[in-house]
N, C-alpha and C. Protein backbone atom coordinates (compact mmCIF):
# COMPACT_ATOMS: atom_id res chain seq x y z
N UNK A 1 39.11 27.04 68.97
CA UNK A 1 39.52 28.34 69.42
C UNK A 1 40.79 28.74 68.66
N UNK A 2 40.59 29.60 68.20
CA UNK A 2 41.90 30.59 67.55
C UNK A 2 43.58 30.81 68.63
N UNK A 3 44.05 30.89 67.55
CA UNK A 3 45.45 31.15 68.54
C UNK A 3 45.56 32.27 69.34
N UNK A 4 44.61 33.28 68.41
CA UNK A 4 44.70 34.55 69.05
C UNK A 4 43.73 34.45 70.35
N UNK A 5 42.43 34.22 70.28
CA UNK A 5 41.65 34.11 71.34
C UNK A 5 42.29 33.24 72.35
N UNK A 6 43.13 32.62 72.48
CA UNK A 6 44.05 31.76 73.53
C UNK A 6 44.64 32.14 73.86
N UNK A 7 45.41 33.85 73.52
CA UNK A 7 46.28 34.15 73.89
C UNK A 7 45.56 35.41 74.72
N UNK A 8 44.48 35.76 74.12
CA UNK A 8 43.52 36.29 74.83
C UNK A 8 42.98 36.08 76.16
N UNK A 9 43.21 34.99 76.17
CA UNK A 9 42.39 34.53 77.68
C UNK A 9 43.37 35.01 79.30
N UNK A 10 42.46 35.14 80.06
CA UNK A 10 42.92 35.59 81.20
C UNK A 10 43.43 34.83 82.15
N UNK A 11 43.72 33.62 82.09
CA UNK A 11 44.36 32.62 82.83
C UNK A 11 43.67 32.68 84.32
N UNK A 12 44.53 32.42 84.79
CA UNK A 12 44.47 32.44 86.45
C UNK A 12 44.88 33.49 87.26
N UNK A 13 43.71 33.67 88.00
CA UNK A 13 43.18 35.28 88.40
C UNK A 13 44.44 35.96 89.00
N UNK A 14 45.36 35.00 89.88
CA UNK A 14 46.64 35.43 90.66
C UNK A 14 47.94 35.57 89.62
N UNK A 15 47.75 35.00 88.48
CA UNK A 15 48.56 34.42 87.14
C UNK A 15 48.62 35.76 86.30
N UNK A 16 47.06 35.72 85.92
CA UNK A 16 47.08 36.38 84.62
C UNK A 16 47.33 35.58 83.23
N UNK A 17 47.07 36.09 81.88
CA UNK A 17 47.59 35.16 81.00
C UNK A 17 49.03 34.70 80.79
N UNK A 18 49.49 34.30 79.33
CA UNK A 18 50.63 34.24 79.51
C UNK A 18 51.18 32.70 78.12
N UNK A 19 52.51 32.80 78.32
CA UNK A 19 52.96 31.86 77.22
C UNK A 19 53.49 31.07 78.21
N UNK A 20 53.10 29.83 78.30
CA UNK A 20 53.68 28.73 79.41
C UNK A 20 54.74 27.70 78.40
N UNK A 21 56.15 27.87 78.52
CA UNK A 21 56.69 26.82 77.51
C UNK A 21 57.58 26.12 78.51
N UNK A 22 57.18 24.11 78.33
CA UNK A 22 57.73 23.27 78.91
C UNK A 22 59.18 22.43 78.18
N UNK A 23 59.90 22.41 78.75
CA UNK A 23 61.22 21.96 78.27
C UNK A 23 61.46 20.60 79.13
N UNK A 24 62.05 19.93 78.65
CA UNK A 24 62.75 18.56 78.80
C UNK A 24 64.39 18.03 78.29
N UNK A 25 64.93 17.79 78.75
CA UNK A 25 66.33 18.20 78.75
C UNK A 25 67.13 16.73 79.25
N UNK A 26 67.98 15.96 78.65
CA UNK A 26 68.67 14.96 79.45
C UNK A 26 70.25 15.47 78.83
N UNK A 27 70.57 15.42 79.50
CA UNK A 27 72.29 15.57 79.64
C UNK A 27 73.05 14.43 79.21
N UNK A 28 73.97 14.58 78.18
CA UNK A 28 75.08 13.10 78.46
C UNK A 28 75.59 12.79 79.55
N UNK A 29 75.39 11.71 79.65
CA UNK A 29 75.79 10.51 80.95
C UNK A 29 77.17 11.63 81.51
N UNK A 30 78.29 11.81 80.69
CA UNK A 30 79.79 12.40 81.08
C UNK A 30 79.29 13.79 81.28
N UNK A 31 77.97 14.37 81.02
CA UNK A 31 77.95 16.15 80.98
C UNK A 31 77.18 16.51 82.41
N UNK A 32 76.94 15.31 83.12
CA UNK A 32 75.61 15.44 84.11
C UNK A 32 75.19 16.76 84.55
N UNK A 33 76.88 16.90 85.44
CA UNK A 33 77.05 17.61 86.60
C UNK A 33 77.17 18.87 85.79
N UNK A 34 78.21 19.34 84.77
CA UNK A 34 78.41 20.74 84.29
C UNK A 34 76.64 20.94 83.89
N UNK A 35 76.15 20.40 82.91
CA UNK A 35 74.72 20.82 83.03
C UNK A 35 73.88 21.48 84.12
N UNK A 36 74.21 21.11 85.01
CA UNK A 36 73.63 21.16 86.70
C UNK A 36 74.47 22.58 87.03
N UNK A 37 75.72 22.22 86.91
CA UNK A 37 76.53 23.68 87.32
C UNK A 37 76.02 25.02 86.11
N UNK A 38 76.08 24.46 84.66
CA UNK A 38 75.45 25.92 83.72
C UNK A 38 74.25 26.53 84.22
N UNK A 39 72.97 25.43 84.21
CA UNK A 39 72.16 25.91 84.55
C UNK A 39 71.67 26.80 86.54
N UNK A 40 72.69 26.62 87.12
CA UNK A 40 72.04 27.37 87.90
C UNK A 40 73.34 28.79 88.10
N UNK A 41 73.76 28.36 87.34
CA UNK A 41 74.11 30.09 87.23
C UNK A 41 73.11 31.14 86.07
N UNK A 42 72.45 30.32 85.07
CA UNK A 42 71.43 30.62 84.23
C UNK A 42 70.37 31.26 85.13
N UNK A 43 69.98 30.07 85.75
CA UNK A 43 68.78 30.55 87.02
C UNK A 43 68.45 31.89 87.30
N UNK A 44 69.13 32.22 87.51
CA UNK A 44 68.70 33.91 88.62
C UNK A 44 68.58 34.48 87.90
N UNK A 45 69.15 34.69 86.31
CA UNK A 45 68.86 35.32 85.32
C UNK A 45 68.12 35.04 84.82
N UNK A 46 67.60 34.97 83.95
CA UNK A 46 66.13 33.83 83.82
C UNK A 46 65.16 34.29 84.71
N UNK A 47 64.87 34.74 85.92
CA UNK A 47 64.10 34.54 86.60
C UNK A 47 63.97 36.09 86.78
N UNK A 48 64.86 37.02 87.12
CA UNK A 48 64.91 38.18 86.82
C UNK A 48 64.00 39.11 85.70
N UNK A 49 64.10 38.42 84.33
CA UNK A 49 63.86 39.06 83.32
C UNK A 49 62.46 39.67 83.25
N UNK A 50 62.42 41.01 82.57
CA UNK A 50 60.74 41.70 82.77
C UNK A 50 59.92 40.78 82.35
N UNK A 51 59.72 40.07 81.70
CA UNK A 51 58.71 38.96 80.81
C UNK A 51 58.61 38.45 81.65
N UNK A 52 59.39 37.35 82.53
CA UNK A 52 59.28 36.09 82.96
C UNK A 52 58.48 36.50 83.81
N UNK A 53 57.52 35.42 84.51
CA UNK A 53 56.43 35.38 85.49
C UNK A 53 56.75 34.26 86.51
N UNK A 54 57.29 33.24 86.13
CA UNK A 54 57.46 32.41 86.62
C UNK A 54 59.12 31.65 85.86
N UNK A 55 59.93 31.09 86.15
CA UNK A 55 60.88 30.30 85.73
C UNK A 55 61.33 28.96 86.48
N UNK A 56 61.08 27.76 86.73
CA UNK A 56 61.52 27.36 87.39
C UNK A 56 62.65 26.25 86.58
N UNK A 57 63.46 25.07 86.91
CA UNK A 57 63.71 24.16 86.63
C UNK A 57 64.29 23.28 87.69
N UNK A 58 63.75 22.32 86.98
CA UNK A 58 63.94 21.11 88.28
C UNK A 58 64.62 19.95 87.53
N UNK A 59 65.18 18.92 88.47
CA UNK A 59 66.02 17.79 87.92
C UNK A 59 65.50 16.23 88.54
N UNK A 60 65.44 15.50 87.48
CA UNK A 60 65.03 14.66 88.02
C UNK A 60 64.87 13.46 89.06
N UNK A 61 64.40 13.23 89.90
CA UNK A 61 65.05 12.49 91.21
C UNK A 61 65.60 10.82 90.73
N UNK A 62 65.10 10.71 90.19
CA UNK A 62 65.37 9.01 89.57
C UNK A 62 66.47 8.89 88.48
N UNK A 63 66.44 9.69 87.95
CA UNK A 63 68.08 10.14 86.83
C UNK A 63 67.73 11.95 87.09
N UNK A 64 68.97 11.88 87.35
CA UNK A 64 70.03 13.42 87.47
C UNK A 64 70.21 13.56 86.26
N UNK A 65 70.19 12.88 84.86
CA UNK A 65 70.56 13.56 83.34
C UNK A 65 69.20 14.23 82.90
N UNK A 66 68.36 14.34 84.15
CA UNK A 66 67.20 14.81 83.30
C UNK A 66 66.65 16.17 83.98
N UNK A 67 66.51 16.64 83.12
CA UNK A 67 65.43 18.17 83.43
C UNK A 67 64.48 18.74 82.94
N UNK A 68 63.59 19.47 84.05
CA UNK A 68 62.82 19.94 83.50
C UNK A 68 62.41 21.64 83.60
N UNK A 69 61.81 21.75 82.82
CA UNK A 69 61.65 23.52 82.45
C UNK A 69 60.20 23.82 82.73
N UNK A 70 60.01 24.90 83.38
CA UNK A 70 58.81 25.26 83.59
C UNK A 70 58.34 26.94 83.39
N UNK A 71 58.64 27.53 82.46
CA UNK A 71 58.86 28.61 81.86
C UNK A 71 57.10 29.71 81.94
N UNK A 72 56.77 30.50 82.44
CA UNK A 72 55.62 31.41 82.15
C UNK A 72 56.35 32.83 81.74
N UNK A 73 55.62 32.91 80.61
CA UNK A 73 56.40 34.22 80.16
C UNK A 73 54.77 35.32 79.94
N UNK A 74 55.29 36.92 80.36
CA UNK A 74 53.67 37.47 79.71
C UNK A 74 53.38 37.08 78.54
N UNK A 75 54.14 37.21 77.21
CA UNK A 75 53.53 37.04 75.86
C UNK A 75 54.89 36.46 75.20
N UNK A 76 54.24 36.09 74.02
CA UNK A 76 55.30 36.06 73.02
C UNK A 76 56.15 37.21 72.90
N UNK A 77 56.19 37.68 73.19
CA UNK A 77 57.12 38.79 72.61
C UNK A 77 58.56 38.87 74.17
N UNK A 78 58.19 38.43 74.93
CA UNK A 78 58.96 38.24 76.45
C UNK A 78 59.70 36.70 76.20
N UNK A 79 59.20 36.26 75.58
CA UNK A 79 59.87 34.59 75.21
C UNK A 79 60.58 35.28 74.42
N UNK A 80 60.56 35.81 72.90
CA UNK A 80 61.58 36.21 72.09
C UNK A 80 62.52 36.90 72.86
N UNK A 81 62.32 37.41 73.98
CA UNK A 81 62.99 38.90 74.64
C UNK A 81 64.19 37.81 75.32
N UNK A 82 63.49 36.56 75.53
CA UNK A 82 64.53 35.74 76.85
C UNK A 82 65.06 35.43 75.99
N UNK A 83 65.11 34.54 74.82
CA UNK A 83 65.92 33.66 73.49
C UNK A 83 66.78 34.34 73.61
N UNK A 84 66.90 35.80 73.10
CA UNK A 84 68.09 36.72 72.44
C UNK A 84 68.51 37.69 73.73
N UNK A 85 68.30 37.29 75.05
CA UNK A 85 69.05 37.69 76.16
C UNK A 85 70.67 37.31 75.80
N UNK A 86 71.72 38.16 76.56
CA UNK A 86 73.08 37.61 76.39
C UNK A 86 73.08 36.22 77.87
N UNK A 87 72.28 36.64 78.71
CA UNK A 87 72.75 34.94 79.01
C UNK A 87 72.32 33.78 78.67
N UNK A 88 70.79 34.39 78.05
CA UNK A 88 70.37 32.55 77.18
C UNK A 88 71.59 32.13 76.05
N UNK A 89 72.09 33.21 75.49
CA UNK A 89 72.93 32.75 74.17
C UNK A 89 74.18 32.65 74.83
N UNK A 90 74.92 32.56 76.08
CA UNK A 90 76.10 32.29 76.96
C UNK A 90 75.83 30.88 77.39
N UNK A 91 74.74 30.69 78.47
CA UNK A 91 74.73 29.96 78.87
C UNK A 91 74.41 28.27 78.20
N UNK A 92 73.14 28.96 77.23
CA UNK A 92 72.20 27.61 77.19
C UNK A 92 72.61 27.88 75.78
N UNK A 93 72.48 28.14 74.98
CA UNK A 93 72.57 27.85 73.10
C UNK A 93 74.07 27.71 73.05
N UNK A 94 75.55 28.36 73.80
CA UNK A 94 77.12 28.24 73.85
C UNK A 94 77.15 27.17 74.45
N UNK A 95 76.80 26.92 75.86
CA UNK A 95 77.00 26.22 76.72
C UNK A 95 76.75 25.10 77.26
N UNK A 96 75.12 25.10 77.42
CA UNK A 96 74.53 23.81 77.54
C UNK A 96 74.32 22.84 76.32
N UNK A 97 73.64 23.33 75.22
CA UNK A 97 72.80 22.74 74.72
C UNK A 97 73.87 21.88 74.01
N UNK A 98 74.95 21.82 73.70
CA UNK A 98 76.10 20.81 73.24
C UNK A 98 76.78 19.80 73.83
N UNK A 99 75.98 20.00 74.94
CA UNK A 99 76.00 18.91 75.89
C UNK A 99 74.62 17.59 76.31
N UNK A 100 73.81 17.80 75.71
CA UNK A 100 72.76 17.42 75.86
C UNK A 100 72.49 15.97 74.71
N UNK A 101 71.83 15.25 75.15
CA UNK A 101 71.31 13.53 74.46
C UNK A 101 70.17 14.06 73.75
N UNK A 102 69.58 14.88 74.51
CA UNK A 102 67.80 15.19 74.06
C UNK A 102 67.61 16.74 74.41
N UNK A 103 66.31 17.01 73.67
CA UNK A 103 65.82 18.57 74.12
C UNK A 103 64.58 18.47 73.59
N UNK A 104 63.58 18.76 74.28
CA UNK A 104 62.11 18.74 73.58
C UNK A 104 61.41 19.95 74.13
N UNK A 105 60.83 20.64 73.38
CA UNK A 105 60.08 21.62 74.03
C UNK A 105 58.46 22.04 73.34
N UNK A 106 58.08 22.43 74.29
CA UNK A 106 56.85 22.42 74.18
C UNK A 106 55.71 23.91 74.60
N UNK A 107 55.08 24.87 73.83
CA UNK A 107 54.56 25.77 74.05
C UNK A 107 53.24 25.93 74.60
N UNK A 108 52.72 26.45 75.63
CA UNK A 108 51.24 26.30 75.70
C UNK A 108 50.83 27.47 76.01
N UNK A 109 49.14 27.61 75.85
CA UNK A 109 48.28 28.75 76.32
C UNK A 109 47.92 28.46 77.75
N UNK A 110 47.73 29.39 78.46
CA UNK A 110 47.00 28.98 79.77
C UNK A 110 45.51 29.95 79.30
N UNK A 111 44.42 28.31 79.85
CA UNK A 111 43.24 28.71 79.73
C UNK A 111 42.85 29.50 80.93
């Protein structure tokens, strides 16, 4: 299947389609907590935005240096829209991400 026909697809009937991108995130051992404090002032913003459909992030119960991202955006073009928001580039590209051991991310289609 084509990229385009994947992006085509209608997902889940209550959903709709959409760009689902998963993030993974561990914090330095010394950054735990400010990580924890950036990101939920990030939160509400993030979650707000016309694109987003869904935003969540969660932390991990067994290590606290770890997080995770659970991102549904309508299209590509609503993911670019969040990147170059002024609080993704405050919070998370100024703020967080220079604090971080790891960052992995990951894009998907919903079938």
């Amino acid at each position: 299947m084509t990229e385009q026909a994947m992006n085509q697809q209608t997902g889940h009937p209550a959903i709709g389609g959409g760009l689902l991108v998963v993030a993974q995130w561990e914090a330095k051992a010394e950054e735990v907590d400010r990580v924890a404090e950036i990101l939920r002032g990030f939160l509400p913003q993030a979650q707000r935005e016309p694109g987003v459909k869904l935003f969540l992030i969660s932390r991990a119960k067994d290590n606290p240096a770890q997080f995770l991202f659970y991102e549904l955006f309508r299209d590509e073009d609503a993911f670019r829209a969040h990147q170059e928001s002024a609080h993704f580039k405050s919070y998370i590209a100024e703020q967080a991400l220079p604090l971080l051991a790891r960052r992995e991310r990951a894009q998907y289609a919903l079938l």
